[in-house]
N, C-alpha and C. Protein backbone atom coordinates (compact mmCIF):
# COMPACT_ATOMS: atom_id res chain seq x y z
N UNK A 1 -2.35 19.62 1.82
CA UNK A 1 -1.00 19.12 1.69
C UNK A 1 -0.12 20.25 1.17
N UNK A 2 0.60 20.85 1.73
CA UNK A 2 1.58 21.68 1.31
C UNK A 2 2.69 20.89 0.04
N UNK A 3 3.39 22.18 -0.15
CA UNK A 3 4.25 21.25 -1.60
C UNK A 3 5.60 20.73 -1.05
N UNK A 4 5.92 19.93 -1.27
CA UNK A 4 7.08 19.77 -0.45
C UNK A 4 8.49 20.32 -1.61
N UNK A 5 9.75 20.64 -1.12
CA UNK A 5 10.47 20.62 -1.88
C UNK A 5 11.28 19.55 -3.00
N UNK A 6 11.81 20.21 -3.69
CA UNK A 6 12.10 18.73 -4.67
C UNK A 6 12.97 18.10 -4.47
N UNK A 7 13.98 18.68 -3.66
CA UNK A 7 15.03 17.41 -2.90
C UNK A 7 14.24 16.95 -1.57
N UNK A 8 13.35 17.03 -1.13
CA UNK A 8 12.97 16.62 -0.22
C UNK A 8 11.73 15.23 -0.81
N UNK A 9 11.25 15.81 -1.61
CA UNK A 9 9.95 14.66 -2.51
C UNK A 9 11.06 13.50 -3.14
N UNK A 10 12.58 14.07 -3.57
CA UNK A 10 13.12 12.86 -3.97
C UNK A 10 13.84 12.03 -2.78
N UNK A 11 14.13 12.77 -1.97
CA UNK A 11 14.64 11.70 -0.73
C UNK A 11 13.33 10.36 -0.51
N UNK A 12 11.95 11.75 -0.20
CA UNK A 12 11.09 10.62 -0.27
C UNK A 12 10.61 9.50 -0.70
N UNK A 13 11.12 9.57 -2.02
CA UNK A 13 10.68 8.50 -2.71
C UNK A 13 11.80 7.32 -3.06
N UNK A 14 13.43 7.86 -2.85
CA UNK A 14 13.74 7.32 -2.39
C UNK A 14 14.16 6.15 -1.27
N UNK A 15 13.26 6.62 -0.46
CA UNK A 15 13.02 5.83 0.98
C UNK A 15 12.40 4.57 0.63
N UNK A 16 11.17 5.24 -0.34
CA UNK A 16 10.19 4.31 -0.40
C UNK A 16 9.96 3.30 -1.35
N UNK A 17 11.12 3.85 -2.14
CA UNK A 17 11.57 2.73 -3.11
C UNK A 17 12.19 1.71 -2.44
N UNK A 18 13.43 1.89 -1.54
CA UNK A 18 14.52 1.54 -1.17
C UNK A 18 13.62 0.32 0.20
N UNK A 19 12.72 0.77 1.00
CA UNK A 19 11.86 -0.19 1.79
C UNK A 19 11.23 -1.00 1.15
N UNK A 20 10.63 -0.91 -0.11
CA UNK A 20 9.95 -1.64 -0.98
C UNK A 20 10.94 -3.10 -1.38
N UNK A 21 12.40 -2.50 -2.19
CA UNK A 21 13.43 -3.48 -2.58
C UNK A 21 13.79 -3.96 -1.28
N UNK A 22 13.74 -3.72 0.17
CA UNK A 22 15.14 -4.21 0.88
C UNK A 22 14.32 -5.74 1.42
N UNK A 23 13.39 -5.94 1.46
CA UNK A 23 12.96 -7.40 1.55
C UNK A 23 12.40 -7.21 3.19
N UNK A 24 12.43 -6.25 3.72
CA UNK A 24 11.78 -6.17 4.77
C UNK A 24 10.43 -6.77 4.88
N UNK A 25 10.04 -7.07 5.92
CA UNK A 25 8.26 -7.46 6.52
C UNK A 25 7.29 -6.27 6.27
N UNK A 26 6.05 -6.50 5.58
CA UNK A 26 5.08 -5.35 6.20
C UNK A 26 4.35 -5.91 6.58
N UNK A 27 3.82 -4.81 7.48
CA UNK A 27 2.80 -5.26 8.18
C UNK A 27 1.33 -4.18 7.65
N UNK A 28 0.11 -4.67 8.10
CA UNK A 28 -1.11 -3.71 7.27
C UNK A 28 -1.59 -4.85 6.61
N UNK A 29 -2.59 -4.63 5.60
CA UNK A 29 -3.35 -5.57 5.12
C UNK A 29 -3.27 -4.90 3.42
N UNK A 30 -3.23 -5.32 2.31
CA UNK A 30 -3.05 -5.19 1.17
C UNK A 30 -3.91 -5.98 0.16
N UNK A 31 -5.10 -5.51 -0.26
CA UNK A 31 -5.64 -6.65 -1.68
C UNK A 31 -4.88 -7.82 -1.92
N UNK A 32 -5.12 -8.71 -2.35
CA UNK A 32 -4.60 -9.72 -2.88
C UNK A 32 -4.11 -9.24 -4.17
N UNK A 33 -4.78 -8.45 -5.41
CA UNK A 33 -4.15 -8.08 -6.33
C UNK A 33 -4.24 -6.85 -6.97
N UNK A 34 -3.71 -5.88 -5.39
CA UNK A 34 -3.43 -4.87 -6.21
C UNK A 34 -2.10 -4.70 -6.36
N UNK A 35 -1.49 -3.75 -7.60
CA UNK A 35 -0.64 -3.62 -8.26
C UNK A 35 0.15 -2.54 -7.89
N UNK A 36 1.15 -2.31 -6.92
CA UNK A 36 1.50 -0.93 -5.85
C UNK A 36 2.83 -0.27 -7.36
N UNK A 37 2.24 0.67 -8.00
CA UNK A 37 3.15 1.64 -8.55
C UNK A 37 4.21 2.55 -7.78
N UNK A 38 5.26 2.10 -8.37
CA UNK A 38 6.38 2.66 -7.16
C UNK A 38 6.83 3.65 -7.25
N UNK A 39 6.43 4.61 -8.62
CA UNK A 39 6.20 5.78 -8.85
C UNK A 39 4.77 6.54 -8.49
N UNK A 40 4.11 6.12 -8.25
CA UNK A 40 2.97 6.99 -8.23
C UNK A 40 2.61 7.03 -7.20
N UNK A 41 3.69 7.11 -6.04
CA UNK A 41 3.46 7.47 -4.29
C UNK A 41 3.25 9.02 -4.70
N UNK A 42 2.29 9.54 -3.85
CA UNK A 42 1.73 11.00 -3.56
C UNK A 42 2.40 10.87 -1.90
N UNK A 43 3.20 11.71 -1.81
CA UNK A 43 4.26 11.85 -0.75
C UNK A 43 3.16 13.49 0.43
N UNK A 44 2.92 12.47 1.33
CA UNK A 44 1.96 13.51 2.29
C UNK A 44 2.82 14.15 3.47
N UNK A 45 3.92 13.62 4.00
CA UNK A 45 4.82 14.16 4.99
C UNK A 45 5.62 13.15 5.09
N UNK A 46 6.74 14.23 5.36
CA UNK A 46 8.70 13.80 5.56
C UNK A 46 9.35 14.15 6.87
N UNK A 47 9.46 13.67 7.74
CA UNK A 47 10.07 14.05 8.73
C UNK A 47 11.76 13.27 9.20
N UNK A 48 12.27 13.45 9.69
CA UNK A 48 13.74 13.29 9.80
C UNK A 48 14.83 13.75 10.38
N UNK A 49 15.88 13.29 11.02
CA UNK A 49 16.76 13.89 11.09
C UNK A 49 18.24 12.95 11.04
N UNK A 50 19.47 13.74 10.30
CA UNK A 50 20.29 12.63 10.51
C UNK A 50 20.14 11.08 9.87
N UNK A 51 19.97 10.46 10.58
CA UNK A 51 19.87 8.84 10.05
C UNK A 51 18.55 8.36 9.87
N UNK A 52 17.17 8.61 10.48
CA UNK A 52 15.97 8.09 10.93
C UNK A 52 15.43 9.07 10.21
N UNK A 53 14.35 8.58 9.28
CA UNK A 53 13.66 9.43 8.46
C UNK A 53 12.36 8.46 8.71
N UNK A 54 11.26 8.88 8.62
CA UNK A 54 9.92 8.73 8.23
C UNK A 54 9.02 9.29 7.09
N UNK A 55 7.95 8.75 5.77
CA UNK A 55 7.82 9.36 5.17
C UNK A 55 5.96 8.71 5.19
N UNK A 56 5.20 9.37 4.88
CA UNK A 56 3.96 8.83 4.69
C UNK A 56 3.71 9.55 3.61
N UNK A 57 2.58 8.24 3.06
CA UNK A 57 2.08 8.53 1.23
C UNK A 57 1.31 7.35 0.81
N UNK A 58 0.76 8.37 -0.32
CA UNK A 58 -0.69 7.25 -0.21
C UNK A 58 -0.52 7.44 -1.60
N UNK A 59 -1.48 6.22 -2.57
CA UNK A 59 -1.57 6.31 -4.06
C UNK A 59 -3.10 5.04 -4.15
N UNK A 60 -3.62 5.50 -5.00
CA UNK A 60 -4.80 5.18 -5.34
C UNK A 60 -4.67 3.66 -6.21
N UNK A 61 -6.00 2.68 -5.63
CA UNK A 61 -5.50 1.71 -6.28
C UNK A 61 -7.31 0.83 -6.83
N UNK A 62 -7.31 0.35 -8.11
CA UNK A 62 -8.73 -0.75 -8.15
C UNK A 62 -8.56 -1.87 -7.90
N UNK A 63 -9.89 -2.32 -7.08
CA UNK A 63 -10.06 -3.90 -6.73
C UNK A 63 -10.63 -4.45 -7.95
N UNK A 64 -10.91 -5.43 -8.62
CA UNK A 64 -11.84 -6.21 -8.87
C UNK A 64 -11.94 -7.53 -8.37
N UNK A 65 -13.54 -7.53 -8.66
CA UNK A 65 -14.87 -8.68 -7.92
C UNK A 65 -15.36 -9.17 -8.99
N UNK A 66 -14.85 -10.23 -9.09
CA UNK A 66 -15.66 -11.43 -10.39
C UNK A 66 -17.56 -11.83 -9.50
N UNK A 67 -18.31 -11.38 -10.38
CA UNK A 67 -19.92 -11.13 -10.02
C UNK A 67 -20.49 -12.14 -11.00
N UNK A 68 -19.74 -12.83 -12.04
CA UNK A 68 -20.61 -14.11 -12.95
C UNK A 68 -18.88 -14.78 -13.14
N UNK A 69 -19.26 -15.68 -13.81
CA UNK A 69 -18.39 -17.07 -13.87
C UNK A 69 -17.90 -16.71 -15.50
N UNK A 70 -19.20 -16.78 -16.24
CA UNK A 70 -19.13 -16.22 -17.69
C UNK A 70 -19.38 -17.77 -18.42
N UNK A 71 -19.05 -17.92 -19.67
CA UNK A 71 -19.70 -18.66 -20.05
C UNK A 71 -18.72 -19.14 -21.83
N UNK A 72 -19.40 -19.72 -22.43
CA UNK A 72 -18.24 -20.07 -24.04
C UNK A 72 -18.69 -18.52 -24.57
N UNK A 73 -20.37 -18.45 -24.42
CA UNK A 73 -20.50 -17.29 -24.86
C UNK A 73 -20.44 -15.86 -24.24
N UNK A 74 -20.30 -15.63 -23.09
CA UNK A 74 -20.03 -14.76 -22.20
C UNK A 74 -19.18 -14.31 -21.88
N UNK A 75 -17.97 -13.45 -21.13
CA UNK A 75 -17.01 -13.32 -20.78
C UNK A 75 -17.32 -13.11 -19.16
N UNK A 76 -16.40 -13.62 -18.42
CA UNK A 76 -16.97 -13.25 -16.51
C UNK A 76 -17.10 -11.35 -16.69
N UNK A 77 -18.28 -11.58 -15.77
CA UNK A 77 -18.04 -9.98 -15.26
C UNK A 77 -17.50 -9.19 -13.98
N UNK A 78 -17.10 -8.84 -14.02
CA UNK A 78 -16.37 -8.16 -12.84
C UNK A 78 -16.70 -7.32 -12.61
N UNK A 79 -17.14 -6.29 -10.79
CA UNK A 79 -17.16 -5.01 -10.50
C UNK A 79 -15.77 -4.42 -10.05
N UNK A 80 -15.77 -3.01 -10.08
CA UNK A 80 -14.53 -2.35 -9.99
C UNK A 80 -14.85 -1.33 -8.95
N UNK A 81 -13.90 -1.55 -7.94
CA UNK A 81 -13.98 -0.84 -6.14
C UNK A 81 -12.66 -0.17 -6.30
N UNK A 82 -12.90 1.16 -6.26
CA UNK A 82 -11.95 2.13 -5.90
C UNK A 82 -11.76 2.40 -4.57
N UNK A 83 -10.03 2.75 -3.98
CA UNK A 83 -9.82 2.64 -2.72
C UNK A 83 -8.43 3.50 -2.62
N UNK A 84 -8.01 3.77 -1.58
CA UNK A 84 -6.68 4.32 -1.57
C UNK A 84 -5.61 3.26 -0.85
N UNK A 85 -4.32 3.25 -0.81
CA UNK A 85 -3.59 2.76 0.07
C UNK A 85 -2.85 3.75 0.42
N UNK A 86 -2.42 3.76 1.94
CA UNK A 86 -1.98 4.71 2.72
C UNK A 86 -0.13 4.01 3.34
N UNK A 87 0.54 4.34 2.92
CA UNK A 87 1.91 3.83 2.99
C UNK A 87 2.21 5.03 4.40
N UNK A 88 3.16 4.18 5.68
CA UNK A 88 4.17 4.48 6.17
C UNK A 88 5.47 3.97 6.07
N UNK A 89 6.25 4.45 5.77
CA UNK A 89 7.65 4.35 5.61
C UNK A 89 8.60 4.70 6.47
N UNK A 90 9.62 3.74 7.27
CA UNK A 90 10.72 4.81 8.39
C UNK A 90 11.60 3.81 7.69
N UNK A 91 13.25 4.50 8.22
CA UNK A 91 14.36 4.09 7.81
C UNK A 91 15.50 4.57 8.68
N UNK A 92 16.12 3.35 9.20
CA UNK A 92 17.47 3.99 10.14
C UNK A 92 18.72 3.42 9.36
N UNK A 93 19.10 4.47 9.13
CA UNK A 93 20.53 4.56 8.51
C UNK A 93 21.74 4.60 9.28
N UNK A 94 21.46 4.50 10.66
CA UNK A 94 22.37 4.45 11.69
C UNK A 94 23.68 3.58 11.30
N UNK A 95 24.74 3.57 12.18
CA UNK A 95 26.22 2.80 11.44
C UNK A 95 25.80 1.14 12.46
N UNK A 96 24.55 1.27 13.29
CA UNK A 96 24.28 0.25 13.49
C UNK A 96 23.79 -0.89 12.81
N UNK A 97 22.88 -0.09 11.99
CA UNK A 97 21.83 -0.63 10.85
C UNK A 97 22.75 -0.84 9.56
N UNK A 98 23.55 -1.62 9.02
CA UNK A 98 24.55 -1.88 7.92
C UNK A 98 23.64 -1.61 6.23
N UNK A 99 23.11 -1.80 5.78
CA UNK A 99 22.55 -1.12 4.65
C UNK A 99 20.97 -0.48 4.86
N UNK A 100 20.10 -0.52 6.31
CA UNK A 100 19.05 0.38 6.55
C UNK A 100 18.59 -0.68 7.34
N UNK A 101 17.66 0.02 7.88
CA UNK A 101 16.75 -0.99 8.96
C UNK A 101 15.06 -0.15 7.98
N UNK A 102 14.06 -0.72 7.99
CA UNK A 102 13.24 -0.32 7.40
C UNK A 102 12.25 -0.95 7.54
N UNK A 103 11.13 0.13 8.29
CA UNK A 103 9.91 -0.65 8.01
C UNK A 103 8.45 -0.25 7.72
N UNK A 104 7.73 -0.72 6.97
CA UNK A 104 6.18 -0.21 6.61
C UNK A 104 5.20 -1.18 6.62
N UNK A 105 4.47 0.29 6.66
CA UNK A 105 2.80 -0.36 7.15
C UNK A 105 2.05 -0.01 6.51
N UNK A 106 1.14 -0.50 6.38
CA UNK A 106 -0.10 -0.07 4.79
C UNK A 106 -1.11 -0.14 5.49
N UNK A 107 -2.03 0.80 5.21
CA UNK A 107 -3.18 1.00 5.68
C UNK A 107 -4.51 1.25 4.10
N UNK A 108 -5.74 0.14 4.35
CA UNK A 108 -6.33 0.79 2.73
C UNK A 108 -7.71 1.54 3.49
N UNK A 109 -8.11 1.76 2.39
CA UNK A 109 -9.36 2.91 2.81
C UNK A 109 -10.43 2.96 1.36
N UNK A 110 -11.92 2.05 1.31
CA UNK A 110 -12.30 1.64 0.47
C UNK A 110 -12.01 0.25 -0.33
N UNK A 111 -12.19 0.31 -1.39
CA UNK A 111 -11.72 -1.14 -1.97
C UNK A 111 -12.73 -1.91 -1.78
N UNK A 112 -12.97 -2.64 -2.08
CA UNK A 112 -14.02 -4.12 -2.08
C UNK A 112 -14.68 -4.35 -0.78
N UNK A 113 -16.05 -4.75 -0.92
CA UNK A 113 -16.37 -5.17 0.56
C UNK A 113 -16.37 -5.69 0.75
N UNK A 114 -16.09 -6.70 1.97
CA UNK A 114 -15.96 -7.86 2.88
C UNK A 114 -16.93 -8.57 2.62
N UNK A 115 -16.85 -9.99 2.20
CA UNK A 115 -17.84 -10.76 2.00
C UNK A 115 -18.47 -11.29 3.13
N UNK A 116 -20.30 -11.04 3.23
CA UNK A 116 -20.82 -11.43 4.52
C UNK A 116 -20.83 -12.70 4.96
N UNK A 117 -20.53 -12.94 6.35
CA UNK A 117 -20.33 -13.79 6.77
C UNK A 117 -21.17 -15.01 6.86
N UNK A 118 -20.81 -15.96 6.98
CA UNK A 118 -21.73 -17.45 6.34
C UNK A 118 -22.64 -17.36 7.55
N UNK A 119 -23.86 -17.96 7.57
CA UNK A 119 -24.88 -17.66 8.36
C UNK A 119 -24.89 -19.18 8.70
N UNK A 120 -24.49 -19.47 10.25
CA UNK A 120 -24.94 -20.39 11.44
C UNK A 120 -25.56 -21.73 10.60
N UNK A 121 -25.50 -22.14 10.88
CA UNK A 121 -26.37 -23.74 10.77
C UNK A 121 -27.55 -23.68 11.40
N UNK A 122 -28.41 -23.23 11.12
CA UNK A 122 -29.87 -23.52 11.76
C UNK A 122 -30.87 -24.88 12.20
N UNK A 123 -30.92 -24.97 13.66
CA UNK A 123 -31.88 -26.12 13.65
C UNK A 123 -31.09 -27.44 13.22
N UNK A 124 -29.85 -27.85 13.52
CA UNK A 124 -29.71 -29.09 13.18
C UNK A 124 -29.25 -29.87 14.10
């Protein structure tokens, strides 16, 4: 990853603030509860020109997996799955688009595994 410049890392994160607040749709798949820090985008490429910008960036996030119930005397236990989420970000600022057109997609990588699938009814 090259460094990007610092008016250029703040446009970025600008963007990606600004898609986050504008109430837009995403699309991608996201944990149920992970917690997306809106500072702690790691900004991987900016491209743009004019009105239409694109930005991709990823920031690291934990799952947890309740593994016991727990008990009066117990507390539940939980495992902890590290994973990344991979943010795309675009934005048209066009005089068509009245305060932005904006949209992202999340992509994760790691995180919790898929619980195996229920096994058939046998023989009945």
């Amino acid at each position: 990853m090259s460094e990007l410049p610092p008016h250029t890392q703040a446009l970025a994160q600008h963007i990606i603030i600004s898609a986050l607040e504008s109430g837009c749709e995403w699309q991608g798949r996201l944990p149920d509860d992970v917690a997306l820090d809106w500072d702690a985008w790691t900004v991987e490429y900016v491209d743009g020109r004019d009105t239409t910008w694109e930005v991709e960036a990823s920031q690291p996030f934990t799952e947890s997996v309740r593994r016991s119930r727990g008990s009066q005397m117990h507390p539940p236990e939980y495992d902890q799955y590290e994973g990344t989420v991979h943010g795309f970000f675009a934005v048209d600022w066009s005089e068509d688009a009245l305060a932005g057109e904006y949209t992202i997609h999340f992509e994760t990588e790691g995180g919790a595994p898929s619980p195996p699938d229920p096994e058939p009814y046998a023989d009945i």
